[in-house]
N, C-alpha and C. Protein backbone atom coordinates (compact mmCIF):
# COMPACT_ATOMS: atom_id res chain seq x y z
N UNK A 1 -7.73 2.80 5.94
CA UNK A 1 -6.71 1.91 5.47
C UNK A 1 -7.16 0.44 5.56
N UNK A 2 -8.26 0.20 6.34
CA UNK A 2 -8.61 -1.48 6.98
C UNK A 2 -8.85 -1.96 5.40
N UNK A 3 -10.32 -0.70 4.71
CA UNK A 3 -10.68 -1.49 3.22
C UNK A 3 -9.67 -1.70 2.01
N UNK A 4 -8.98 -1.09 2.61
CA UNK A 4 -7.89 -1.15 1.36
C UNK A 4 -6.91 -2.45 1.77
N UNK A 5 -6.27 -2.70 3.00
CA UNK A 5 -5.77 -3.67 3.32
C UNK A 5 -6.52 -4.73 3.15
N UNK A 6 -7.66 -4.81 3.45
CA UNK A 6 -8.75 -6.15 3.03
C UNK A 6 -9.50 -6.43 1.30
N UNK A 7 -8.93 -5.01 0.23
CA UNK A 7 -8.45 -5.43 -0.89
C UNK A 7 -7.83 -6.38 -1.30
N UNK A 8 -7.03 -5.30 -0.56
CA UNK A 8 -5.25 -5.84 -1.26
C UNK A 8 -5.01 -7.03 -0.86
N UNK A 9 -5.40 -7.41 0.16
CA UNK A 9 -5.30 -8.71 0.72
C UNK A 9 -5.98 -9.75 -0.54
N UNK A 10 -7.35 -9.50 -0.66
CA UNK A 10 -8.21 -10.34 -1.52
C UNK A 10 -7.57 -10.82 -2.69
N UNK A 11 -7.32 -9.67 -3.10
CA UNK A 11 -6.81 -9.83 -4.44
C UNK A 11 -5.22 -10.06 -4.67
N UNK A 12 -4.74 -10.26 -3.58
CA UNK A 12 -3.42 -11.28 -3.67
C UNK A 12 -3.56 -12.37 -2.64
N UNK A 13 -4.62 -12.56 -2.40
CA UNK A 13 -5.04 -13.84 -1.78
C UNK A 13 -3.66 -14.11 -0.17
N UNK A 14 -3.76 -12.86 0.63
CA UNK A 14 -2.80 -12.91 1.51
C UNK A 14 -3.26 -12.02 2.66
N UNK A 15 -2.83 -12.01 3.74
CA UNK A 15 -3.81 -11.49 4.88
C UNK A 15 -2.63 -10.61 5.09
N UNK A 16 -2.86 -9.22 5.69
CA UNK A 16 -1.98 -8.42 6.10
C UNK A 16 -2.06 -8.03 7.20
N UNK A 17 -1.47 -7.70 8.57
CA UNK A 17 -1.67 -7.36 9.47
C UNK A 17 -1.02 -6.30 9.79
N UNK A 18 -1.13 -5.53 11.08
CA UNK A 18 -0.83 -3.98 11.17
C UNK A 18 0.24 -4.10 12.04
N UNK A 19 1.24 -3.20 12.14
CA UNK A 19 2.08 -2.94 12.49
C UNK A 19 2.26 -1.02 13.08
N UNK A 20 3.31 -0.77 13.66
CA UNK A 20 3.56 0.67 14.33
C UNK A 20 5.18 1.04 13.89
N UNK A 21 5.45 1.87 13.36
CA UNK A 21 6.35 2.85 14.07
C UNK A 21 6.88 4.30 14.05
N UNK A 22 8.11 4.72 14.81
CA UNK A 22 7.76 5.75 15.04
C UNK A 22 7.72 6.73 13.60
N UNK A 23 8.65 5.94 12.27
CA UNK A 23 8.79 6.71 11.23
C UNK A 23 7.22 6.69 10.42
N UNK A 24 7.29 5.57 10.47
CA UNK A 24 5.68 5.53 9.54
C UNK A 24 4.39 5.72 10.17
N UNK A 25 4.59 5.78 11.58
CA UNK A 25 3.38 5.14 12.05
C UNK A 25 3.03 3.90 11.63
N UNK A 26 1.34 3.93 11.81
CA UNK A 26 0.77 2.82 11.42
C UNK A 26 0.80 2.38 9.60
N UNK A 27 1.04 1.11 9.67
CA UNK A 27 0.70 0.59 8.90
C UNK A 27 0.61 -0.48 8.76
N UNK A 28 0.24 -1.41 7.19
CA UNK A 28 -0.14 -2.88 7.33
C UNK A 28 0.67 -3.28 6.79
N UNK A 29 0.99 -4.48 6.58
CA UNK A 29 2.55 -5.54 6.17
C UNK A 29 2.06 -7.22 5.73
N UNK A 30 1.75 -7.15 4.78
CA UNK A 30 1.96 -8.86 4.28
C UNK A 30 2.58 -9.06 3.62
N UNK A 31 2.94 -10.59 3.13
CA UNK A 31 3.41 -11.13 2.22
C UNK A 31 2.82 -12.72 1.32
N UNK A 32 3.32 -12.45 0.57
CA UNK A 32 3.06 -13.88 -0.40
C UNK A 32 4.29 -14.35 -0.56
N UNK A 33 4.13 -16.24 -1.37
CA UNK A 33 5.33 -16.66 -1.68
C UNK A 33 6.72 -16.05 -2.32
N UNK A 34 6.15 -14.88 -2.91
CA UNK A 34 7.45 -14.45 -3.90
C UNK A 34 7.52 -13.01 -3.62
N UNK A 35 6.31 -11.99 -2.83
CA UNK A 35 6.56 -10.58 -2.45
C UNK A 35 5.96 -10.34 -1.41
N UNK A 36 6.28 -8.83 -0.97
CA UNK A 36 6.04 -8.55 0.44
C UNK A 36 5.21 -6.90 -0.20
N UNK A 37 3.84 -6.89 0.61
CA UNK A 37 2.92 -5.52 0.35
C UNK A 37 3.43 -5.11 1.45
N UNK A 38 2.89 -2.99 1.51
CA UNK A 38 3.50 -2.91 2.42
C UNK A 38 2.30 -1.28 2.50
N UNK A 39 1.14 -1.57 3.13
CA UNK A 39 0.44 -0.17 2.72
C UNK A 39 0.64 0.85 3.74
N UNK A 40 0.95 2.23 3.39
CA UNK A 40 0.75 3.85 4.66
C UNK A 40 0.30 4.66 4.32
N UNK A 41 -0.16 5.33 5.53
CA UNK A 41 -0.73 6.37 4.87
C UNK A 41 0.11 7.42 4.79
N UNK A 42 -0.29 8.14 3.77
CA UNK A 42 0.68 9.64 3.31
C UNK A 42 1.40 10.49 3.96
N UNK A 43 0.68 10.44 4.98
CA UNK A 43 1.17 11.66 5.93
C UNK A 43 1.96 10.64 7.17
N UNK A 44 3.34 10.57 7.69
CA UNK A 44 3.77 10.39 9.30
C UNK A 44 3.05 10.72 9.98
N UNK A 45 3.79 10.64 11.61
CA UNK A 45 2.83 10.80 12.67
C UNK A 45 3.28 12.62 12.77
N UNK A 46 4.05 13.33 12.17
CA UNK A 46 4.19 14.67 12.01
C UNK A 46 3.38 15.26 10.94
N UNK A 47 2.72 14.18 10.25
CA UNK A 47 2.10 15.18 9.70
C UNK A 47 2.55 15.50 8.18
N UNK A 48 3.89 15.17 8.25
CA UNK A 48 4.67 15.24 6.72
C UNK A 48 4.56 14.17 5.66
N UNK A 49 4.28 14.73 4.34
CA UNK A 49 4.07 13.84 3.55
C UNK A 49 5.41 12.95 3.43
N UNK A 50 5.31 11.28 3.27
CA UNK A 50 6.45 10.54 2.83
C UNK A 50 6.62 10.44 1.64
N UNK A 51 6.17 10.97 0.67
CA UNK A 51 6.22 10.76 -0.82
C UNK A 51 5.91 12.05 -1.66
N UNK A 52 6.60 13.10 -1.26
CA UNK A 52 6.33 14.35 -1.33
C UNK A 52 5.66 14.55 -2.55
N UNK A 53 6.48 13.85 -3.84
CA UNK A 53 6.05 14.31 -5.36
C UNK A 53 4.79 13.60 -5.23
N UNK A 54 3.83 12.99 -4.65
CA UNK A 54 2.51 12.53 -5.04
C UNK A 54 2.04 12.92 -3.48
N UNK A 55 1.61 14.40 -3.57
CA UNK A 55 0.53 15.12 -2.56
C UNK A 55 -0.73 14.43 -2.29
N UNK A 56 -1.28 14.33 -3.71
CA UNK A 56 -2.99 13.82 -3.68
C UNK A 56 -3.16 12.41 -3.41
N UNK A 57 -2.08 11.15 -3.27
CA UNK A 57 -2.17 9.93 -2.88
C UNK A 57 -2.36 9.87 -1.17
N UNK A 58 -3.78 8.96 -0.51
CA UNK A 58 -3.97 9.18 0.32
C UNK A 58 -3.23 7.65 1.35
N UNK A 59 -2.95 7.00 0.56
CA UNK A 59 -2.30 5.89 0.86
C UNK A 59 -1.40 5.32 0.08
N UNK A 60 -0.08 4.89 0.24
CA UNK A 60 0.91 4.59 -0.38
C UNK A 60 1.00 2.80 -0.26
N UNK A 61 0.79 2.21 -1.49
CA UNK A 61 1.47 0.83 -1.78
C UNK A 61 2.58 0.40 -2.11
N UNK A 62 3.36 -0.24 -1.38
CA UNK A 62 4.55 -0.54 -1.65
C UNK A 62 4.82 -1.71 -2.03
N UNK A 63 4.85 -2.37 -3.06
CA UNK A 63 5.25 -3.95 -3.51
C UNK A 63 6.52 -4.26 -3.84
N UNK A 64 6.90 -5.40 -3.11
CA UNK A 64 8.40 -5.79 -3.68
C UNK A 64 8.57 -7.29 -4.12
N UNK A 65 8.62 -7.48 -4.99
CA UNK A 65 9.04 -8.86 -6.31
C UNK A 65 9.36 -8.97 -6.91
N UNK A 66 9.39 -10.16 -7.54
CA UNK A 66 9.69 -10.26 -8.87
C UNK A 66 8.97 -10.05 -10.46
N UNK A 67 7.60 -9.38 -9.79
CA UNK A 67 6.60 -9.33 -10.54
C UNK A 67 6.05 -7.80 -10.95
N UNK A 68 5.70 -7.61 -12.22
CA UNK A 68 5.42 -6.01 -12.46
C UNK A 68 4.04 -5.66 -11.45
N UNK A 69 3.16 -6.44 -11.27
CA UNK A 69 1.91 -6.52 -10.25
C UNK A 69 0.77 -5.95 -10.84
N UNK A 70 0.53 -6.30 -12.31
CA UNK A 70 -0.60 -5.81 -13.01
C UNK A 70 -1.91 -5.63 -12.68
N UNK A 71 -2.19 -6.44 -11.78
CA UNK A 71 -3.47 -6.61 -11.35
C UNK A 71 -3.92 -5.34 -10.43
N UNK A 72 -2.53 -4.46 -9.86
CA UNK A 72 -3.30 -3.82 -8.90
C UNK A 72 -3.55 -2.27 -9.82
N UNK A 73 -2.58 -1.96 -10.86
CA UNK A 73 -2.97 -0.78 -11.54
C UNK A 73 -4.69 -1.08 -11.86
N UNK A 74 -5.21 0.05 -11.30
CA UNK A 74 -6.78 0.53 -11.95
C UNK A 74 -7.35 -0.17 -11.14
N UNK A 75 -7.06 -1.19 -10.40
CA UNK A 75 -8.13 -2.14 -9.11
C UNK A 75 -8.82 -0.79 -8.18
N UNK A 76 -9.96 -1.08 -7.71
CA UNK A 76 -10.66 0.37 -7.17
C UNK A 76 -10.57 -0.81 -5.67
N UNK A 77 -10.68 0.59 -4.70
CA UNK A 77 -10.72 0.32 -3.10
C UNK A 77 -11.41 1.40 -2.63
N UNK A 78 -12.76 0.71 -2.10
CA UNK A 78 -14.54 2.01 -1.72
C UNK A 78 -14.32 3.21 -2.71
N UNK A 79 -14.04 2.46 -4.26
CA UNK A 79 -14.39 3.53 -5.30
C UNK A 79 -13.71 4.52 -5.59
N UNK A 80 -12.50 4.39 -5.35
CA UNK A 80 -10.76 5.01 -5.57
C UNK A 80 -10.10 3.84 -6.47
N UNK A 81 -9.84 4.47 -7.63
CA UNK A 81 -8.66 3.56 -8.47
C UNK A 81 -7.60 3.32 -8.33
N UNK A 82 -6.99 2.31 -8.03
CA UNK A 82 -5.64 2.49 -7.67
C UNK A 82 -4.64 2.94 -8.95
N UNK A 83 -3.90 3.95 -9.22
CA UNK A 83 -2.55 3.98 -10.25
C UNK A 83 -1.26 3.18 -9.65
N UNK A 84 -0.57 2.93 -10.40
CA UNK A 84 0.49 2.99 -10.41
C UNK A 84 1.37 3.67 -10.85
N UNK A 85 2.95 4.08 -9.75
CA UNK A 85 3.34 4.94 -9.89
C UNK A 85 4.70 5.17 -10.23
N UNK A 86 5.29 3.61 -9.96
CA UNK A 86 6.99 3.79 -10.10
C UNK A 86 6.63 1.95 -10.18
N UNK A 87 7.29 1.11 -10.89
CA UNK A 87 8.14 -0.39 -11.46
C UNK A 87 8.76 -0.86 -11.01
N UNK A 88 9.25 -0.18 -9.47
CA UNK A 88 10.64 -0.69 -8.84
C UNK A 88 10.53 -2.40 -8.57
């Protein structure tokens, strides 16, 4: 998750730092002037997927703005493409 947070970071020019809990476990949390990233990994600390309908995603991005966030559809992280998956 570090290379992908130090992506995602790059390329929204924003530093993210890690965070704990008990629902998500670990994960990382930044923000910029106008949105907040929010990366986890797939599985809780049980083991259960949080995003059931997308099995094969090994890390989940969560962006919230005002912005569609074009830049990150198809951006690769150590040679994984990122999709996009929902507009919210």
């Amino acid at each position: 998750m570090e290379d992908c947070a130090r992506s995602i970071g790059a390329l929204f020019e924003i530093e993210l730092s890690q965070r704990e809990s008990d629902y998500l476990g670990c994960y990382m949390i930044g923000a910029g002037a106008d949105f907040k990233v929010k990366l986890v990994e797939q599985s809780d600390p049980e083991g259960e997927l949080i995003e059931s309908e997308y099995p094969d995603l090994g890390i989940l991005i969560y962006l919230d703005g005002e912005s569609d966030f074009p830049q990150v559809d198809g951006h690769e992280v150590s040679g994984v493409r990122i999709v996009g998956i929902s507009g919210s």
